[in-house]
PDB file of N, CA and C in Angstrom:
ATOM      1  N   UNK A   1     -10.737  12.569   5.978  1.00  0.00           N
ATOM      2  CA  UNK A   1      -9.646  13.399   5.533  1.00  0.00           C
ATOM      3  C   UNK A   1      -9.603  14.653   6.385  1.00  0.00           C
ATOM      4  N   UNK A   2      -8.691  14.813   7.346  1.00  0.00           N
ATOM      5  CA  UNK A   2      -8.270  16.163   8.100  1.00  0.00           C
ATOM      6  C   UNK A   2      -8.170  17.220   7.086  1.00  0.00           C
ATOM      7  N   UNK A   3      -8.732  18.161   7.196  1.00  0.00           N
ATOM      8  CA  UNK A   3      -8.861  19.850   6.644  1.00  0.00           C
ATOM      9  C   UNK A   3      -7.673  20.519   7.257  1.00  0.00           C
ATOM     10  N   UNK A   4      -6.266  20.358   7.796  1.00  0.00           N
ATOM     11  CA  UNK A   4      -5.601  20.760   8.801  1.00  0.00           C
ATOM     12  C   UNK A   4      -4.537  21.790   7.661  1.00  0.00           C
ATOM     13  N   UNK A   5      -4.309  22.362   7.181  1.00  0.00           N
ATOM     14  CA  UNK A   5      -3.770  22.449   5.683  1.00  0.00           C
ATOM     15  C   UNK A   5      -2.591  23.019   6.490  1.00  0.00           C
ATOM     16  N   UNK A   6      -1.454  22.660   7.066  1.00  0.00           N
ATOM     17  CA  UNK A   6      -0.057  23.147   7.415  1.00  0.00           C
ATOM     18  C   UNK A   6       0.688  23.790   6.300  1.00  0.00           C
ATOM     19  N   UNK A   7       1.768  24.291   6.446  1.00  0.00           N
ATOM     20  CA  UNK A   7       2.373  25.008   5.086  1.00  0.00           C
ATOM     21  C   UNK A   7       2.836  24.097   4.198  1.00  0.00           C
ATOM     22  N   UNK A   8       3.429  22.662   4.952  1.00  0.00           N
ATOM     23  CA  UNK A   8       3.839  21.455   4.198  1.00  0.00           C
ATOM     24  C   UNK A   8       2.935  21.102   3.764  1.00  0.00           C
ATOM     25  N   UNK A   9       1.782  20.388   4.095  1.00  0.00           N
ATOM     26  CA  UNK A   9       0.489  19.949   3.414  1.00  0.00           C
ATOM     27  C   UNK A   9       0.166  20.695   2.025  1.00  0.00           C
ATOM     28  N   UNK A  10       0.241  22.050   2.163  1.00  0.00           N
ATOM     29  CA  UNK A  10      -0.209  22.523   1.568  1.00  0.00           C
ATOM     30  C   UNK A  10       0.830  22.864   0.138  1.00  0.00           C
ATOM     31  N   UNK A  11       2.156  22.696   0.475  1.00  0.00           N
ATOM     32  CA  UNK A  11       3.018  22.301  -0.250  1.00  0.00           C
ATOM     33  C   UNK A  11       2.870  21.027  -1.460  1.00  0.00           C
ATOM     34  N   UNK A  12       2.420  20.294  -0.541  1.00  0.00           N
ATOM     35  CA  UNK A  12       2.476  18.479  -1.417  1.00  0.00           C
ATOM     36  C   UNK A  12       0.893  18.451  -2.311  1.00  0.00           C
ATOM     37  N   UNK A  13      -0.372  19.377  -1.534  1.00  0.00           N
ATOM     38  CA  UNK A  13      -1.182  19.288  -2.245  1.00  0.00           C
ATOM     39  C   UNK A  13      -0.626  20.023  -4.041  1.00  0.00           C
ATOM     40  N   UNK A  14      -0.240  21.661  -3.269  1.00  0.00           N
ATOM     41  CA  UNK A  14       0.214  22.235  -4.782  1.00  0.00           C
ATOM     42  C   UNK A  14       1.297  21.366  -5.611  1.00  0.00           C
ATOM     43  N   UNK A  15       1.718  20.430  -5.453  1.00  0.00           N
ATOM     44  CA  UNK A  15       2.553  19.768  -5.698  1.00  0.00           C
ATOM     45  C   UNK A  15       2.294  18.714  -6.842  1.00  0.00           C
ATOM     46  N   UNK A  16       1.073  18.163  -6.222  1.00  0.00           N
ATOM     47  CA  UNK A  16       0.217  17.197  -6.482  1.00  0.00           C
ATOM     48  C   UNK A  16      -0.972  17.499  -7.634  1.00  0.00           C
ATOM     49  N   UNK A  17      -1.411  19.046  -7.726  1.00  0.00           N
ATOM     50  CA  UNK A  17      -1.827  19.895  -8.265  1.00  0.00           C
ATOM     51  C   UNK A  17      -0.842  19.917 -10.150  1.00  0.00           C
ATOM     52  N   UNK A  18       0.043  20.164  -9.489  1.00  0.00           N
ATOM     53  CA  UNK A  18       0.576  20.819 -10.604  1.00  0.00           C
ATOM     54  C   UNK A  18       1.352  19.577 -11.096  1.00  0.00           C
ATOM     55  N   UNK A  19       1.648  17.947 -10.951  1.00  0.00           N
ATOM     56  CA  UNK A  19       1.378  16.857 -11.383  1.00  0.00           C
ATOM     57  C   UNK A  19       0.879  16.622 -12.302  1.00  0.00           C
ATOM     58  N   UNK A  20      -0.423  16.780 -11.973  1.00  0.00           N
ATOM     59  CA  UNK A  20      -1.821  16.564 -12.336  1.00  0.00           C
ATOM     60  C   UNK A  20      -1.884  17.325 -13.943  1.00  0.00           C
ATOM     61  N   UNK A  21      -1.700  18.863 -13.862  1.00  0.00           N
ATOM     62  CA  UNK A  21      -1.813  19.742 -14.794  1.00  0.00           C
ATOM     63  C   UNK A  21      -0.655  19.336 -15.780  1.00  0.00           C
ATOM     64  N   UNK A  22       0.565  18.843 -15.539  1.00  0.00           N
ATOM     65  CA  UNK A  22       1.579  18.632 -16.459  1.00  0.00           C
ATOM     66  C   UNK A  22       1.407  17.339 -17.052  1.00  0.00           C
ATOM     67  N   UNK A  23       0.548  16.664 -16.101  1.00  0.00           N
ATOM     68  CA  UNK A  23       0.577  14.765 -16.669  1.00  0.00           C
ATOM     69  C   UNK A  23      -0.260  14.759 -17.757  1.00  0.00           C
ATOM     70  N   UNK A  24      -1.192  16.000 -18.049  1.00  0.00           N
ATOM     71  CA  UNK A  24      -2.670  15.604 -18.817  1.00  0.00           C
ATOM     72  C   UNK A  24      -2.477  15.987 -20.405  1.00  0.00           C
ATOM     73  N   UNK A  25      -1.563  17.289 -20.595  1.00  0.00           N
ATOM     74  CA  UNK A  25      -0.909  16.709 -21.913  1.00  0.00           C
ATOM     75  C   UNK A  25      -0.208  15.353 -22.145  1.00  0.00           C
ATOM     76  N   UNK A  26      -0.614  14.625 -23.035  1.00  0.00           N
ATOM     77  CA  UNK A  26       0.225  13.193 -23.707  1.00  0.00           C
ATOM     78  C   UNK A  26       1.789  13.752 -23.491  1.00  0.00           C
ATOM     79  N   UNK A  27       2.017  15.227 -24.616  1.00  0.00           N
ATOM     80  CA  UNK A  27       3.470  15.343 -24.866  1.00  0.00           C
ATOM     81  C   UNK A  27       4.328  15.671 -23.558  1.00  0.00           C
ATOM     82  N   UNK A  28       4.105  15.907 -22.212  1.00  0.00           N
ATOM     83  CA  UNK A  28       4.763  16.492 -21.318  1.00  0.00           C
ATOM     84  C   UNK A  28       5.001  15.189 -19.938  1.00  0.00           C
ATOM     85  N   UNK A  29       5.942  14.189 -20.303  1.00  0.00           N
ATOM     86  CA  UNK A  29       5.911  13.080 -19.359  1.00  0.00           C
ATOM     87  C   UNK A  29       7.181  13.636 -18.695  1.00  0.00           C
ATOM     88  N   UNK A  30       7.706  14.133 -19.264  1.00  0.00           N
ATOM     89  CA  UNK A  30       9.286  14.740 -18.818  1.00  0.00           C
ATOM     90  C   UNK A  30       8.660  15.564 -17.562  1.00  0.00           C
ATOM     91  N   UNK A  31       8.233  16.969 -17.861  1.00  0.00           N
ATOM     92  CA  UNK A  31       7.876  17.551 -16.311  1.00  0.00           C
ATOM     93  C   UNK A  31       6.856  17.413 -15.445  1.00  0.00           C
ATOM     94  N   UNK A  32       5.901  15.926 -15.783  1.00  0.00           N
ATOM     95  CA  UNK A  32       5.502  15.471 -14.783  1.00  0.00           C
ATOM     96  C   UNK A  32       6.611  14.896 -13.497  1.00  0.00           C
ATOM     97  N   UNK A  33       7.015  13.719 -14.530  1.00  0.00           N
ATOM     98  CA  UNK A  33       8.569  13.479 -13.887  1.00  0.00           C
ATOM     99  C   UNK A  33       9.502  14.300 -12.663  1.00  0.00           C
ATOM    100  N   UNK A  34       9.858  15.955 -13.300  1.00  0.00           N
ATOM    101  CA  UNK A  34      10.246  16.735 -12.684  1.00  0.00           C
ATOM    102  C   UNK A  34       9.879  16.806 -11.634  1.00  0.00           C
ATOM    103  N   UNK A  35       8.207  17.198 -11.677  1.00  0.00           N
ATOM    104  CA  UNK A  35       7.702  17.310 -10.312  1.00  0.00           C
ATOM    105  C   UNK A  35       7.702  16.345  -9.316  1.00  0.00           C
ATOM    106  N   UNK A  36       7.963  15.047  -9.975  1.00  0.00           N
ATOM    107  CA  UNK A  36       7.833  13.813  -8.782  1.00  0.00           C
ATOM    108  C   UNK A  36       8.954  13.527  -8.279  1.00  0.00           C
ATOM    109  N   UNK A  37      10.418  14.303  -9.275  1.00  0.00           N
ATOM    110  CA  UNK A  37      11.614  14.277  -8.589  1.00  0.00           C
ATOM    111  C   UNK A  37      11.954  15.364  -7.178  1.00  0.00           C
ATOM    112  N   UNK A  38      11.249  16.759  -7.416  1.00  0.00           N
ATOM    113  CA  UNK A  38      10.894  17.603  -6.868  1.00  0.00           C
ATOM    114  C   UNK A  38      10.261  17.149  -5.624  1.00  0.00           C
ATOM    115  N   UNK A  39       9.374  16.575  -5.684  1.00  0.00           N
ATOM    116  CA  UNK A  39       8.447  16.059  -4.419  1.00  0.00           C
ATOM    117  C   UNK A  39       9.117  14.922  -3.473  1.00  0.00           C
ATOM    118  N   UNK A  40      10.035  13.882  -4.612  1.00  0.00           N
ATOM    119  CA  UNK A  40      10.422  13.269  -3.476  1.00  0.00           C
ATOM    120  C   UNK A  40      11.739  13.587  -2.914  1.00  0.00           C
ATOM    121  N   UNK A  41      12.570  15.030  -3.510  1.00  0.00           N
ATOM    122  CA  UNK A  41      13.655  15.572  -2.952  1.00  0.00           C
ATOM    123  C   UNK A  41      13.453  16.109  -1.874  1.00  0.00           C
ATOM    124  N   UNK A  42      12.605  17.208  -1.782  1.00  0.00           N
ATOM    125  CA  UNK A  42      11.612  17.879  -0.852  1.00  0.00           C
ATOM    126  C   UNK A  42      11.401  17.013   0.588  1.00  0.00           C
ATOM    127  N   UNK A  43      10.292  15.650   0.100  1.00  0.00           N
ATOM    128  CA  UNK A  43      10.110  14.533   1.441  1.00  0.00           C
ATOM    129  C   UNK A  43      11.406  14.107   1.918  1.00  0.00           C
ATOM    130  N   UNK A  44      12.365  13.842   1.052  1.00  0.00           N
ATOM    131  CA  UNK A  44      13.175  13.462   1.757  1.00  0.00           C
ATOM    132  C   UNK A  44      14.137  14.243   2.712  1.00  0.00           C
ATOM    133  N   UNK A  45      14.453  15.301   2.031  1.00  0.00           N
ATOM    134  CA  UNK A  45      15.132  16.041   2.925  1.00  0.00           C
ATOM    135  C   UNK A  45      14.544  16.591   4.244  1.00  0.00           C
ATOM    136  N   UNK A  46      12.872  16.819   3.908  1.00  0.00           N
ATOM    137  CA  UNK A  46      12.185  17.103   5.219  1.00  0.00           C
ATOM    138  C   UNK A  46      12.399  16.179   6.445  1.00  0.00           C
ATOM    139  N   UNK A  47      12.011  14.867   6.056  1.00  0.00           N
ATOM    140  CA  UNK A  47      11.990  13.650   6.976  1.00  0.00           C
ATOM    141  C   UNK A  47      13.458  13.198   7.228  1.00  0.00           C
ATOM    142  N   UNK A  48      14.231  13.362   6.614  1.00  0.00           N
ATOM    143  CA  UNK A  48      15.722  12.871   6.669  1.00  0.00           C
ATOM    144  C   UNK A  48      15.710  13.589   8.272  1.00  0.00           C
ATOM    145  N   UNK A  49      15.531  15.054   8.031  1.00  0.00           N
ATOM    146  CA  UNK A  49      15.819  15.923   8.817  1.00  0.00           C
ATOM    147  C   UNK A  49      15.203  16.125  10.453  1.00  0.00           C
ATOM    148  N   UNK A  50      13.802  15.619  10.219  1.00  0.00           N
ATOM    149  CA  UNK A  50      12.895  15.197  11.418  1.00  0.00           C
ATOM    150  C   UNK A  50      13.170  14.054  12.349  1.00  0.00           C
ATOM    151  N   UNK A  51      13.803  12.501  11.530  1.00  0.00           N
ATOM    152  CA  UNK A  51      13.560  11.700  11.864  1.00  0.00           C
ATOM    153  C   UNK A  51      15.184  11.401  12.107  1.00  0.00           C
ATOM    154  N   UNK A  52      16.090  12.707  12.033  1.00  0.00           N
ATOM    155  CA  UNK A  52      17.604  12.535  11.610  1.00  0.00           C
ATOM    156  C   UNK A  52      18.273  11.043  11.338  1.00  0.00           C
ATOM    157  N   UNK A  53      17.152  10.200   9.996  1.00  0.00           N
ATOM    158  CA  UNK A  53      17.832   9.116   9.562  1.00  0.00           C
ATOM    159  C   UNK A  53      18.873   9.580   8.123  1.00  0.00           C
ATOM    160  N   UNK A  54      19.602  10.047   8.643  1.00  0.00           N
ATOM    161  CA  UNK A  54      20.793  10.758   7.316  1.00  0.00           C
ATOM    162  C   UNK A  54      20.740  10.157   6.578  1.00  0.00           C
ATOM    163  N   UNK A  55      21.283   8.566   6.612  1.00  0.00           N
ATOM    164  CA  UNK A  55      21.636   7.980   5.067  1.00  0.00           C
ATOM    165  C   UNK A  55      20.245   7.865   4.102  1.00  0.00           C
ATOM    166  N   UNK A  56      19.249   8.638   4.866  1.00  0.00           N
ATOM    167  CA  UNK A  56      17.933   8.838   4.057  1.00  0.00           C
ATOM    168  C   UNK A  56      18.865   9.714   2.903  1.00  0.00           C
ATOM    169  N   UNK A  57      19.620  10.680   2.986  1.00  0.00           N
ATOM    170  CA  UNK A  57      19.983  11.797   2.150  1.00  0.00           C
ATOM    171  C   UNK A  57      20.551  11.021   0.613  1.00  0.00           C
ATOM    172  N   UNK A  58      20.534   9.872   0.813  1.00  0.00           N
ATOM    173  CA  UNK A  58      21.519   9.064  -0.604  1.00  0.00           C
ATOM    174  C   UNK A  58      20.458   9.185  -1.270  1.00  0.00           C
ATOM    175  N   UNK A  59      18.991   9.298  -1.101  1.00  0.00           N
ATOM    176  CA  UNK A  59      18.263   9.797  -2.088  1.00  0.00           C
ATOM    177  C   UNK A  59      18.101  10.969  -3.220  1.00  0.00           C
ATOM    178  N   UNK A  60      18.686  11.610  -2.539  1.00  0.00           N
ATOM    179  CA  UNK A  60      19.526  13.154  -3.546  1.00  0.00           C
ATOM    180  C   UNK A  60      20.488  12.533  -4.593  1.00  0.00           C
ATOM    181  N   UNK A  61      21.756  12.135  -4.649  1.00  0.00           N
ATOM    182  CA  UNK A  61      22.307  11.749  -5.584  1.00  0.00           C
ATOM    183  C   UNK A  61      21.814  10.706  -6.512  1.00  0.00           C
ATOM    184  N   UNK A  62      20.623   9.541  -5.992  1.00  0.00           N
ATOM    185  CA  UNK A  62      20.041   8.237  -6.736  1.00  0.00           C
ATOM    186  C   UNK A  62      18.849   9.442  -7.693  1.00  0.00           C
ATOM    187  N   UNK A  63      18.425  10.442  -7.490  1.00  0.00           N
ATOM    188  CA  UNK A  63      18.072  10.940  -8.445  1.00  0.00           C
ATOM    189  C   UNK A  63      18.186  11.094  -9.352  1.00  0.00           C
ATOM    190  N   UNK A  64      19.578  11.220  -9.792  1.00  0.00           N
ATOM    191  CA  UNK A  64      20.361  11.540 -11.248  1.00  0.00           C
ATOM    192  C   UNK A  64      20.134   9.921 -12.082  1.00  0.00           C
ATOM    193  N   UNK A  65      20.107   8.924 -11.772  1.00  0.00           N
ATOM    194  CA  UNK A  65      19.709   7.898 -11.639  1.00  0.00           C
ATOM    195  C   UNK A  65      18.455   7.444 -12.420  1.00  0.00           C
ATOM    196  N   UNK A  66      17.507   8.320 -11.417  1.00  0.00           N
ATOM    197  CA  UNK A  66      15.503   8.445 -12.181  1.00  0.00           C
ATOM    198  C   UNK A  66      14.962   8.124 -10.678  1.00  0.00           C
ATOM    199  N   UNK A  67      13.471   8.529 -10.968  1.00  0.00           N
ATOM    200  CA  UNK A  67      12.618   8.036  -9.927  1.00  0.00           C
ATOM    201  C   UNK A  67      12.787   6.466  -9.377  1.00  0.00           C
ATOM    202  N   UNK A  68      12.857   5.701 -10.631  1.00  0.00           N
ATOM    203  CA  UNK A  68      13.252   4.486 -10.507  1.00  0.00           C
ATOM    204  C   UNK A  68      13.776   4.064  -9.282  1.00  0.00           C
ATOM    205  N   UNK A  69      14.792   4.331  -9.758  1.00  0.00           N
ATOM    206  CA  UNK A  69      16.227   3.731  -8.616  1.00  0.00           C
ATOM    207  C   UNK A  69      15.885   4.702  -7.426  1.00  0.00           C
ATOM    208  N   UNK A  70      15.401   6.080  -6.658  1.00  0.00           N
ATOM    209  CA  UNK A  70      15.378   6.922  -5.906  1.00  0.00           C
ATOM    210  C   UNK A  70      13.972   6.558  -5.030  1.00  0.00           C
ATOM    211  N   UNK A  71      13.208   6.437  -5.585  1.00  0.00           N
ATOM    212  CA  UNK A  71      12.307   6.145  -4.625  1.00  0.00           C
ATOM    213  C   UNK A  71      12.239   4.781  -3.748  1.00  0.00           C
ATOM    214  N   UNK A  72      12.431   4.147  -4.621  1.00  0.00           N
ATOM    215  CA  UNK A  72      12.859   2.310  -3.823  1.00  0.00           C
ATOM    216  C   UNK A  72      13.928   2.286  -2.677  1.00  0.00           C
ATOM    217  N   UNK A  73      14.796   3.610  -3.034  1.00  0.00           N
ATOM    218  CA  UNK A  73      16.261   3.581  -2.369  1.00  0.00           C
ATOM    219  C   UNK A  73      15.787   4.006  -1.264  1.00  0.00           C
ATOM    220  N   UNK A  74      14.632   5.305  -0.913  1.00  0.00           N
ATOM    221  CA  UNK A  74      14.649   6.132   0.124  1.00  0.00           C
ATOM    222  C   UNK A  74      13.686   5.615   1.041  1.00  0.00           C
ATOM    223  N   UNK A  75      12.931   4.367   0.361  1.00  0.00           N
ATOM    224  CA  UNK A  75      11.546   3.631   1.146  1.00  0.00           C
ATOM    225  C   UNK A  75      12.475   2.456   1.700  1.00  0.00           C
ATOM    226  N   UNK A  76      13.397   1.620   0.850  1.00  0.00           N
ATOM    227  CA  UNK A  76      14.473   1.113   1.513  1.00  0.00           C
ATOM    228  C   UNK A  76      15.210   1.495   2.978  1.00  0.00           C
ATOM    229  N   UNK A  77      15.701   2.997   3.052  1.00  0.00           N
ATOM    230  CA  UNK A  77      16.644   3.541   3.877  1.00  0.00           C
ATOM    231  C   UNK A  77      15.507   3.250   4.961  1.00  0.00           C
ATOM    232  N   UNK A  78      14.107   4.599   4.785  1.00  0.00           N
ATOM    233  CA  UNK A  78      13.306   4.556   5.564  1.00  0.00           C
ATOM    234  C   UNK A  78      12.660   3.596   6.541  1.00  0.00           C
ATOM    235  N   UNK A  79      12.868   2.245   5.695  1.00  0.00           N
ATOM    236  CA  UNK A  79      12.025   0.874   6.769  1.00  0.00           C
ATOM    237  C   UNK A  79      12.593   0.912   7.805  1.00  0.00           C
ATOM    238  N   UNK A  80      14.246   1.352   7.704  1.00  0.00           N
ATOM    239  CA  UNK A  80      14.830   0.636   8.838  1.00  0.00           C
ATOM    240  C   UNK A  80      14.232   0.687   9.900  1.00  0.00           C
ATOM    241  N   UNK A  81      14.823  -0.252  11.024  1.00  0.00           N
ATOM    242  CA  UNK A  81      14.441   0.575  12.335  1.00  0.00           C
ATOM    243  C   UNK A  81      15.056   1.418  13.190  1.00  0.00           C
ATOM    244  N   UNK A  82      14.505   2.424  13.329  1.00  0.00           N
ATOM    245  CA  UNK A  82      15.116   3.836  14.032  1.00  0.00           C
ATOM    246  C   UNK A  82      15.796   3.271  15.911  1.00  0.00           C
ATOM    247  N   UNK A  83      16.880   3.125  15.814  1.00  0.00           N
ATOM    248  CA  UNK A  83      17.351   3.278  17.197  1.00  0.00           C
ATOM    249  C   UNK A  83      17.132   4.198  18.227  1.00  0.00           C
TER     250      UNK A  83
END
């Protein structure tokens, strides 16, 4: 495991962090949730933006949707192959 802690890294760890802290009450599945909608809005728009595969961005609106449908959609977009 690289120690390299970039500002993004260090983003997804606190991210991942505070997951963690919301998942461990039983009653709080809702803003675990949040945060994983949060995290994968975040990746996507980062990488949309790096890798300028745009129709990565249909992951923003499949949110409203749920993780469900949004994450499958944006690992979908992502396989393609980049021209």
């Amino acid at each position: 495991m690289g120690f390299d802690l970039t500002p993004l890294r260090l983003v997804w760890l606190g991210l991942a962090l505070l997951g963690a802290v919301l998942g461990l009450p039983p009653g709080l599945p809702d803003a675990s949730g949040a945060v994983a909608a949060l995290t994968l809005a975040l990746w996507s728009l980062i990488e949309t933006t790096l890798r300028r595969n745009w129709p990565g961005l249909l992951t923003l609106p499949a949110l409203t949707l749920g993780l469900g449908c949004a994450l499958p959609l944006y690992l979908f977009l992502r396989s393609r192959r980049i021209v």
